[in-house]
PDB file of N, CA and C in Angstrom:
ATOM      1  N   UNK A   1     220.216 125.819 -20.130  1.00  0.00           N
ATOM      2  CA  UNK A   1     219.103 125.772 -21.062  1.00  0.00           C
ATOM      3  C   UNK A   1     219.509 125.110 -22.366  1.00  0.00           C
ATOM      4  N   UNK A   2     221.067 125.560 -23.162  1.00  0.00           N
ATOM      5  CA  UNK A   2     220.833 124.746 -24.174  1.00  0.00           C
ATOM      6  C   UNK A   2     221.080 123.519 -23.919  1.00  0.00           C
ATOM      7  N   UNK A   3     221.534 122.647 -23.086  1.00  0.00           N
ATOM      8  CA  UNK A   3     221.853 121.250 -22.815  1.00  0.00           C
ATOM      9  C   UNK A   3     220.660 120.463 -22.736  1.00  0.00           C
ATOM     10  N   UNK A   4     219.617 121.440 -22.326  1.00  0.00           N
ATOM     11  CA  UNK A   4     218.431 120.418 -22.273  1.00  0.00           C
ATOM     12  C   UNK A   4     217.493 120.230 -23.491  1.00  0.00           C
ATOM     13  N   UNK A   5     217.805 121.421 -24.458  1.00  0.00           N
ATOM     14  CA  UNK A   5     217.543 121.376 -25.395  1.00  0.00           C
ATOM     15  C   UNK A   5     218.164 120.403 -26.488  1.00  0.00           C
ATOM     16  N   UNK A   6     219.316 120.308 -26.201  1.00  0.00           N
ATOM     17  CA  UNK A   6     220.378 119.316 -26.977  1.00  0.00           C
ATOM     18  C   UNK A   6     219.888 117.822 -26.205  1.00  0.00           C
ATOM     19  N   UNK A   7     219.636 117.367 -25.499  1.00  0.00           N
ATOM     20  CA  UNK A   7     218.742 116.074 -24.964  1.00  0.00           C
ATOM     21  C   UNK A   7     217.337 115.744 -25.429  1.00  0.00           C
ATOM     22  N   UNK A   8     216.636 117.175 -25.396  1.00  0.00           N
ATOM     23  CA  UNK A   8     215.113 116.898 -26.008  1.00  0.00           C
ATOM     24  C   UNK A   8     215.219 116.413 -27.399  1.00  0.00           C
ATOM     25  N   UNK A   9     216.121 116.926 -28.374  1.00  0.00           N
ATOM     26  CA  UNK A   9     216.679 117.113 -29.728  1.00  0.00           C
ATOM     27  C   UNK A   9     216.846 115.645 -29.658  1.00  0.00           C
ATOM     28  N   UNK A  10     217.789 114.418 -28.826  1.00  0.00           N
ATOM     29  CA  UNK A  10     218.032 113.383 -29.251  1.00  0.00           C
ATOM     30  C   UNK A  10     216.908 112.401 -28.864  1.00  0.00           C
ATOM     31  N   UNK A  11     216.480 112.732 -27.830  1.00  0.00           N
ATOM     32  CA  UNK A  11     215.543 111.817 -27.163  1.00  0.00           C
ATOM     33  C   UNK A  11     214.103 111.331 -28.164  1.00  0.00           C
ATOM     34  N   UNK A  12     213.848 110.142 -27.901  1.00  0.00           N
ATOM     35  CA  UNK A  12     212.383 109.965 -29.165  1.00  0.00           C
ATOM     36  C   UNK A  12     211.203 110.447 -28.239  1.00  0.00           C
ATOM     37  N   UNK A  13     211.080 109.813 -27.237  1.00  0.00           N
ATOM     38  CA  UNK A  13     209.760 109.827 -26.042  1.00  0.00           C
ATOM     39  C   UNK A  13     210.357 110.916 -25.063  1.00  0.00           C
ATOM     40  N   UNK A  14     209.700 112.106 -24.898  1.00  0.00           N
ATOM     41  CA  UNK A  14     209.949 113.305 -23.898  1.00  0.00           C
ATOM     42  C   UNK A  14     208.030 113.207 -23.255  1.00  0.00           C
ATOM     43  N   UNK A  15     208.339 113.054 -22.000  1.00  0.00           N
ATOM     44  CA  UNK A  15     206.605 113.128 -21.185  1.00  0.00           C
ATOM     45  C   UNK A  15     206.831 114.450 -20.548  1.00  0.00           C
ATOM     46  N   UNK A  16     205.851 115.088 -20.493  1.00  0.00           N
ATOM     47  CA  UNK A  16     205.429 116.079 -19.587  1.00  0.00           C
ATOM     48  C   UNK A  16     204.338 115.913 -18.913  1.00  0.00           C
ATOM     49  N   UNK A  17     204.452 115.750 -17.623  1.00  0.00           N
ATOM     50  CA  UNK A  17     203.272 115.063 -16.690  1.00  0.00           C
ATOM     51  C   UNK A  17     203.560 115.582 -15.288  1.00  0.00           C
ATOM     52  N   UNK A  18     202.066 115.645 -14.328  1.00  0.00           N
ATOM     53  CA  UNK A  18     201.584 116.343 -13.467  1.00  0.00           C
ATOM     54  C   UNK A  18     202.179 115.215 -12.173  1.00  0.00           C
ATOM     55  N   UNK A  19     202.916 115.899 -11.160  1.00  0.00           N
ATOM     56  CA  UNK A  19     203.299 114.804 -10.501  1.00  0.00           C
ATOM     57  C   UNK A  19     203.008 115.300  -8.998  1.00  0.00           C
ATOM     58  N   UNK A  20     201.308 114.988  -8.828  1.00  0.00           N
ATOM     59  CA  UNK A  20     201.029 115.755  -7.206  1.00  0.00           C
ATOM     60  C   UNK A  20     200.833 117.356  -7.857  1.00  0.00           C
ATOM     61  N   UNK A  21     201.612 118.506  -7.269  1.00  0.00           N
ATOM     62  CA  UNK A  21     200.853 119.793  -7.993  1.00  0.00           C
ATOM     63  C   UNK A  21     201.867 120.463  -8.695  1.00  0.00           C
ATOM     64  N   UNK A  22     202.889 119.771  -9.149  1.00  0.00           N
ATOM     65  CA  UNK A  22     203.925 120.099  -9.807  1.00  0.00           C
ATOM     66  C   UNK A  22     203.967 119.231 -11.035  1.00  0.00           C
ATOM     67  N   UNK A  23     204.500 120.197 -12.275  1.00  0.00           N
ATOM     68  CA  UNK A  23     204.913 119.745 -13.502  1.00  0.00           C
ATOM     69  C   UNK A  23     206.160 118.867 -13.225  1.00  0.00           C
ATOM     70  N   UNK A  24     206.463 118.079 -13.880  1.00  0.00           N
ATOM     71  CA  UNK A  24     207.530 117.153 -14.373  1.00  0.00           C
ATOM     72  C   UNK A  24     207.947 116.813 -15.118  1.00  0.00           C
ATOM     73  N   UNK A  25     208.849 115.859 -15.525  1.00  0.00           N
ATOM     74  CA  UNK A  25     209.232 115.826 -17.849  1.00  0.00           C
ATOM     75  C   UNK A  25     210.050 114.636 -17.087  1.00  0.00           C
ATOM     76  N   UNK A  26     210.104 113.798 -18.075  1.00  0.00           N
ATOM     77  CA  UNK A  26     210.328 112.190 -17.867  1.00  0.00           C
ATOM     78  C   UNK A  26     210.906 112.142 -19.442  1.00  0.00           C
ATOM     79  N   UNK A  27     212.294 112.102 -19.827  1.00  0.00           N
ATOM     80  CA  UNK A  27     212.711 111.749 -21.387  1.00  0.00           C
ATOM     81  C   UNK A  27     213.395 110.031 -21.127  1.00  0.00           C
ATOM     82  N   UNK A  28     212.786 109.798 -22.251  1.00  0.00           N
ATOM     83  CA  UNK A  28     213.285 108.084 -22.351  1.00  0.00           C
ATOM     84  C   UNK A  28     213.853 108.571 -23.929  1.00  0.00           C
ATOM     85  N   UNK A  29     214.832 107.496 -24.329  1.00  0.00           N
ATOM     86  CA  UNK A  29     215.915 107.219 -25.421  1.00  0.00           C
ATOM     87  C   UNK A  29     214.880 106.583 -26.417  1.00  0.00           C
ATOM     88  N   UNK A  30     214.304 105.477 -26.393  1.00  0.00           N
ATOM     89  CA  UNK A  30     213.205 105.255 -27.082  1.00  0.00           C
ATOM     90  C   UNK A  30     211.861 104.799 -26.338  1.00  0.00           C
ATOM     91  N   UNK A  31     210.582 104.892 -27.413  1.00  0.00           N
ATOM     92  CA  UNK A  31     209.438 104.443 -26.645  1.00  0.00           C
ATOM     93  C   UNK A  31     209.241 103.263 -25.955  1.00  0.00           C
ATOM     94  N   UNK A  32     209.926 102.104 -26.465  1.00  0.00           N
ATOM     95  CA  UNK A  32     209.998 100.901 -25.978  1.00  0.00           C
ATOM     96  C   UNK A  32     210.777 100.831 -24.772  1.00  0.00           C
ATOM     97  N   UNK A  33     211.580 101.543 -24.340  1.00  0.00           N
ATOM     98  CA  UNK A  33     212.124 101.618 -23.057  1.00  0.00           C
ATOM     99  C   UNK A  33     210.811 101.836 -22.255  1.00  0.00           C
ATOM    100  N   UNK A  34     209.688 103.190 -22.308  1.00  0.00           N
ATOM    101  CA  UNK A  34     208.908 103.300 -21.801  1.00  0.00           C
ATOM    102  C   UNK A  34     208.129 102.073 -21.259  1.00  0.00           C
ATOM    103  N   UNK A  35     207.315 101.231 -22.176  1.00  0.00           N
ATOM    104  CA  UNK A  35     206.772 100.586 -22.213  1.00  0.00           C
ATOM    105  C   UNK A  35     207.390  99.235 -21.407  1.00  0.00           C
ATOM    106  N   UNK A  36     208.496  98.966 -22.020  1.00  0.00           N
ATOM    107  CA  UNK A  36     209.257  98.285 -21.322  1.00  0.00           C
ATOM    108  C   UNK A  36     209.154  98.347 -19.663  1.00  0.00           C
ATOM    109  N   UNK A  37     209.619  99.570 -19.146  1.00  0.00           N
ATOM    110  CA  UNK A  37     209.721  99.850 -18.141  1.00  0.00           C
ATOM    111  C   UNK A  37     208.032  99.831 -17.191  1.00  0.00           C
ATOM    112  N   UNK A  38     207.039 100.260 -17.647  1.00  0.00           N
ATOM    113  CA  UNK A  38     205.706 100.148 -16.787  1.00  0.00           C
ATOM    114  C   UNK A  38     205.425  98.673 -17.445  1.00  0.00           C
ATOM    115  N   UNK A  39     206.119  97.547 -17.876  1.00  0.00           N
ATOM    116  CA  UNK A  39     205.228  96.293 -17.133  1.00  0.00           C
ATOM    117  C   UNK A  39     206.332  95.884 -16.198  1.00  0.00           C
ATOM    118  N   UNK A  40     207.475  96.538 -15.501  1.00  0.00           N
ATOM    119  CA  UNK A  40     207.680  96.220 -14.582  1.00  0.00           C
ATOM    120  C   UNK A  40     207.045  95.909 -13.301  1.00  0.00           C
ATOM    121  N   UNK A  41     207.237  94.615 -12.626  1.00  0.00           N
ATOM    122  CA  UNK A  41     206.850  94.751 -10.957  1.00  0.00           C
ATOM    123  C   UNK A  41     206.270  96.190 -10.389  1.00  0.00           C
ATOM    124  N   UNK A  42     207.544  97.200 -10.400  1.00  0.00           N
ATOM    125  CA  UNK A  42     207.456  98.171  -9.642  1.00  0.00           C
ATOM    126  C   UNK A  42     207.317  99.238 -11.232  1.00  0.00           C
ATOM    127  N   UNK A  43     206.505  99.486 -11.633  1.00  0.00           N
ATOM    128  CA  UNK A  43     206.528 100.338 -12.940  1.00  0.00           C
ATOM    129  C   UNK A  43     206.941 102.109 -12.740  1.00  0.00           C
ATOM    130  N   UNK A  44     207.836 102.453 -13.712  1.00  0.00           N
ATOM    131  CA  UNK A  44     207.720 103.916 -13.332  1.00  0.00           C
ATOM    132  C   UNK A  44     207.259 105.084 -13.038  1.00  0.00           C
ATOM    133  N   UNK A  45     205.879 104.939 -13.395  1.00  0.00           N
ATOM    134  CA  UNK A  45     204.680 105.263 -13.187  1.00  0.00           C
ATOM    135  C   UNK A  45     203.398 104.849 -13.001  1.00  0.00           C
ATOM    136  N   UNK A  46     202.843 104.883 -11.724  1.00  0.00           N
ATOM    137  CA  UNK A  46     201.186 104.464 -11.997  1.00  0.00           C
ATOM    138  C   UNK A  46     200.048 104.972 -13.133  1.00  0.00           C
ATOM    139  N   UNK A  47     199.350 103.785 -13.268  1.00  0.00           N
ATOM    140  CA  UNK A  47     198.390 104.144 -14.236  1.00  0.00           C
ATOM    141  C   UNK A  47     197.594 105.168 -14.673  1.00  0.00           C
ATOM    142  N   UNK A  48     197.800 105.944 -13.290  1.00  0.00           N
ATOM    143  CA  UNK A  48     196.850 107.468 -13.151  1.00  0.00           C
ATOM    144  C   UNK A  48     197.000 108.443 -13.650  1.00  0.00           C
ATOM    145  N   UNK A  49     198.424 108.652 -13.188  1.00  0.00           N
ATOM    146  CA  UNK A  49     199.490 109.730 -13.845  1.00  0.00           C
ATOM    147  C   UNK A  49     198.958 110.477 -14.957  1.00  0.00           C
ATOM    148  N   UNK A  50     198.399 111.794 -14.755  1.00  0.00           N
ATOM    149  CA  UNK A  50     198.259 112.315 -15.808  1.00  0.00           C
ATOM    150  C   UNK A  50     199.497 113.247 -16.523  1.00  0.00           C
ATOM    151  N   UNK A  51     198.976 113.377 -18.195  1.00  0.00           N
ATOM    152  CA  UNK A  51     200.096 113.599 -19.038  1.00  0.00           C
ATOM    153  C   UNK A  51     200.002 115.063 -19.471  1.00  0.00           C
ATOM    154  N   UNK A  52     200.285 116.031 -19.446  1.00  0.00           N
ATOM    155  CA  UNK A  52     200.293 117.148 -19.694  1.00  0.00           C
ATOM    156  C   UNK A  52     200.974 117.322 -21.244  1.00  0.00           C
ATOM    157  N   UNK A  53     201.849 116.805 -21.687  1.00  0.00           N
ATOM    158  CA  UNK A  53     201.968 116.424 -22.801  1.00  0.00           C
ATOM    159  C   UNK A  53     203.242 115.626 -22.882  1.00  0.00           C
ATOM    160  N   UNK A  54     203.187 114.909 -24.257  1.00  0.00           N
ATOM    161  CA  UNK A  54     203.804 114.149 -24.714  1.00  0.00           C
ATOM    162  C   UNK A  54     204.515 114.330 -25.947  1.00  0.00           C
ATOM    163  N   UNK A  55     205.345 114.136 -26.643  1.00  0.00           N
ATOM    164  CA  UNK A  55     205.971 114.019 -27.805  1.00  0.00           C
ATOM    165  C   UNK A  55     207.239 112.510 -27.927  1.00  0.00           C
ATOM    166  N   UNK A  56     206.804 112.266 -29.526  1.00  0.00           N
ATOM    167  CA  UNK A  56     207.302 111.198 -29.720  1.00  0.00           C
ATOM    168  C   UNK A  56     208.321 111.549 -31.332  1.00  0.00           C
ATOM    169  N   UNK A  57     209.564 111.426 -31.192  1.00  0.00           N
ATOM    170  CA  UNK A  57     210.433 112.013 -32.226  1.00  0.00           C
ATOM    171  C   UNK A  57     210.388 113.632 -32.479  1.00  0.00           C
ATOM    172  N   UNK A  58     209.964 114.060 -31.420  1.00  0.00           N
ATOM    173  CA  UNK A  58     209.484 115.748 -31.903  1.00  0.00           C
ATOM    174  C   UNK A  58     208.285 115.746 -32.314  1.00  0.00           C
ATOM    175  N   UNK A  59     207.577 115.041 -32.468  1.00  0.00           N
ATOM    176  CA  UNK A  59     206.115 114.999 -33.136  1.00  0.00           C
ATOM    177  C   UNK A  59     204.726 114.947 -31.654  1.00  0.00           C
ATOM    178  N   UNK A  60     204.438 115.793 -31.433  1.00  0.00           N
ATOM    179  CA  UNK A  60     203.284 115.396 -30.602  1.00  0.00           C
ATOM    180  C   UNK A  60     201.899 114.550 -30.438  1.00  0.00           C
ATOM    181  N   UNK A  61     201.695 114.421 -29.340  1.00  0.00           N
ATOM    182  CA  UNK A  61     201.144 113.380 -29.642  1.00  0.00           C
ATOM    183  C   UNK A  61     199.714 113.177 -28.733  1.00  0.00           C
ATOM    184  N   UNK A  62     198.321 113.256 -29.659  1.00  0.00           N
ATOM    185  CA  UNK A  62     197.068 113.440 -29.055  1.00  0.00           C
ATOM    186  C   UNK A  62     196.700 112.405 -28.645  1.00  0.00           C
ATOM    187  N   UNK A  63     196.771 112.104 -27.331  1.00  0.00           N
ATOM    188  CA  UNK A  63     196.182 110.808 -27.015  1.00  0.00           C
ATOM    189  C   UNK A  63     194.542 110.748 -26.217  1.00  0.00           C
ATOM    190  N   UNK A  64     193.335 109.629 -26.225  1.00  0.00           N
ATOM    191  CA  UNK A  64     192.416 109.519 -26.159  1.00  0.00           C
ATOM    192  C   UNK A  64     192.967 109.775 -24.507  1.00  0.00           C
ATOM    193  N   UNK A  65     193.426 109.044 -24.355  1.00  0.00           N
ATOM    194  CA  UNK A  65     193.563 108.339 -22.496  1.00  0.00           C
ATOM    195  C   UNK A  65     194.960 109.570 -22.023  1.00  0.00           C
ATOM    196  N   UNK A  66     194.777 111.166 -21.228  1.00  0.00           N
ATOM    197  CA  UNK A  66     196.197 111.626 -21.183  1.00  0.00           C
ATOM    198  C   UNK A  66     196.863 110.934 -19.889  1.00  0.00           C
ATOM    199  N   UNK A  67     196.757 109.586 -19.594  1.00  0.00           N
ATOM    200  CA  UNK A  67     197.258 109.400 -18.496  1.00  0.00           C
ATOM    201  C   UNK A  67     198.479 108.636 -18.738  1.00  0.00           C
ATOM    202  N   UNK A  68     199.164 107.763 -17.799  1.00  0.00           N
ATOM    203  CA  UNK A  68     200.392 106.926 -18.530  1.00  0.00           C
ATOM    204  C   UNK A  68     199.915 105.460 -19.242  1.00  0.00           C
ATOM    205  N   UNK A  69     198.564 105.521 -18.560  1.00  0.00           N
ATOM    206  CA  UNK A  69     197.957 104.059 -18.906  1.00  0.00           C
ATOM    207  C   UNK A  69     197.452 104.273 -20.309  1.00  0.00           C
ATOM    208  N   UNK A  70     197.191 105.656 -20.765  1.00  0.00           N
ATOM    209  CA  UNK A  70     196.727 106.138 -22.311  1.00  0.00           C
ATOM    210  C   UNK A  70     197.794 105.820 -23.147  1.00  0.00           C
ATOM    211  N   UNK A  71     198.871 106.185 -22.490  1.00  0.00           N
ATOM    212  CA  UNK A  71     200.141 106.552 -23.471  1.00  0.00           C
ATOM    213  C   UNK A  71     201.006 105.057 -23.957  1.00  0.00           C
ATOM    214  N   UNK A  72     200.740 104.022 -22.633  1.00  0.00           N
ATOM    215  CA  UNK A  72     200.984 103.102 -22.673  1.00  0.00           C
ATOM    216  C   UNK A  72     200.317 101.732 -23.718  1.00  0.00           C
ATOM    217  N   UNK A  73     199.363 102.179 -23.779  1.00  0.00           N
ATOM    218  CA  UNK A  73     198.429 101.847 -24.419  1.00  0.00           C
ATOM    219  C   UNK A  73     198.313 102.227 -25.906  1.00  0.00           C
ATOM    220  N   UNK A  74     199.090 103.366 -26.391  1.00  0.00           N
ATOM    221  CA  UNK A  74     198.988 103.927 -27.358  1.00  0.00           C
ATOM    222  C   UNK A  74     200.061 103.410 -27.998  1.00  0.00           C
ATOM    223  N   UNK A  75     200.926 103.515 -27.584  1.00  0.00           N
ATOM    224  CA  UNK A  75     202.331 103.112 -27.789  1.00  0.00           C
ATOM    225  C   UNK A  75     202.801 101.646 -27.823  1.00  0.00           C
ATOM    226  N   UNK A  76     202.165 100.236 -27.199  1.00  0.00           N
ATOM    227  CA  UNK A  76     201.739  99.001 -27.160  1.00  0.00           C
ATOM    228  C   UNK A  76     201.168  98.653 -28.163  1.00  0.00           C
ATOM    229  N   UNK A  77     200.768  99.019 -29.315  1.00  0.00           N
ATOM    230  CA  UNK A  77     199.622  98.777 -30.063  1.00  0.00           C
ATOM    231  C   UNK A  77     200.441  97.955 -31.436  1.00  0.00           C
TER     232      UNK A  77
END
């Protein structure tokens, strides 16, 4: 438990998202990795993906769209 806490602590972008009927958590180093990563070919997530929540530097984050295509979108801007 504290190790993951000591990762959430460094990480900027931590996702918490619904994957099928299970929770999941997806931490990227920064947001631009994210972003980076879904205009890949094969992206890390489809557009659908809903987000159960998000935080960006520790700061949360209300997005219009909770899906990855919201977040992606939010974060692109």
């Amino acid at each position: 438990m504290i190790l993951k806490v000591k990762v959430e602590m460094m990480a900027m972008l931590v996702i918490q998202y619904v994957n099928g009927q299970t929770n999941a958590e997806k931490v990227y180093q920064k947001a631009a990795e994210f972003v980076a990563n879904q205009q890949l070919e094969v992206p890390d997530f489809e557009d659908y993906v809903a987000i159960k929540q998000v935080t960006l530097d520790g700061q949360q984050l209300t997005l219009a769209d909770a899906t990855m295509r919201g977040l992606y979108n939010y974060l692109n801007q």
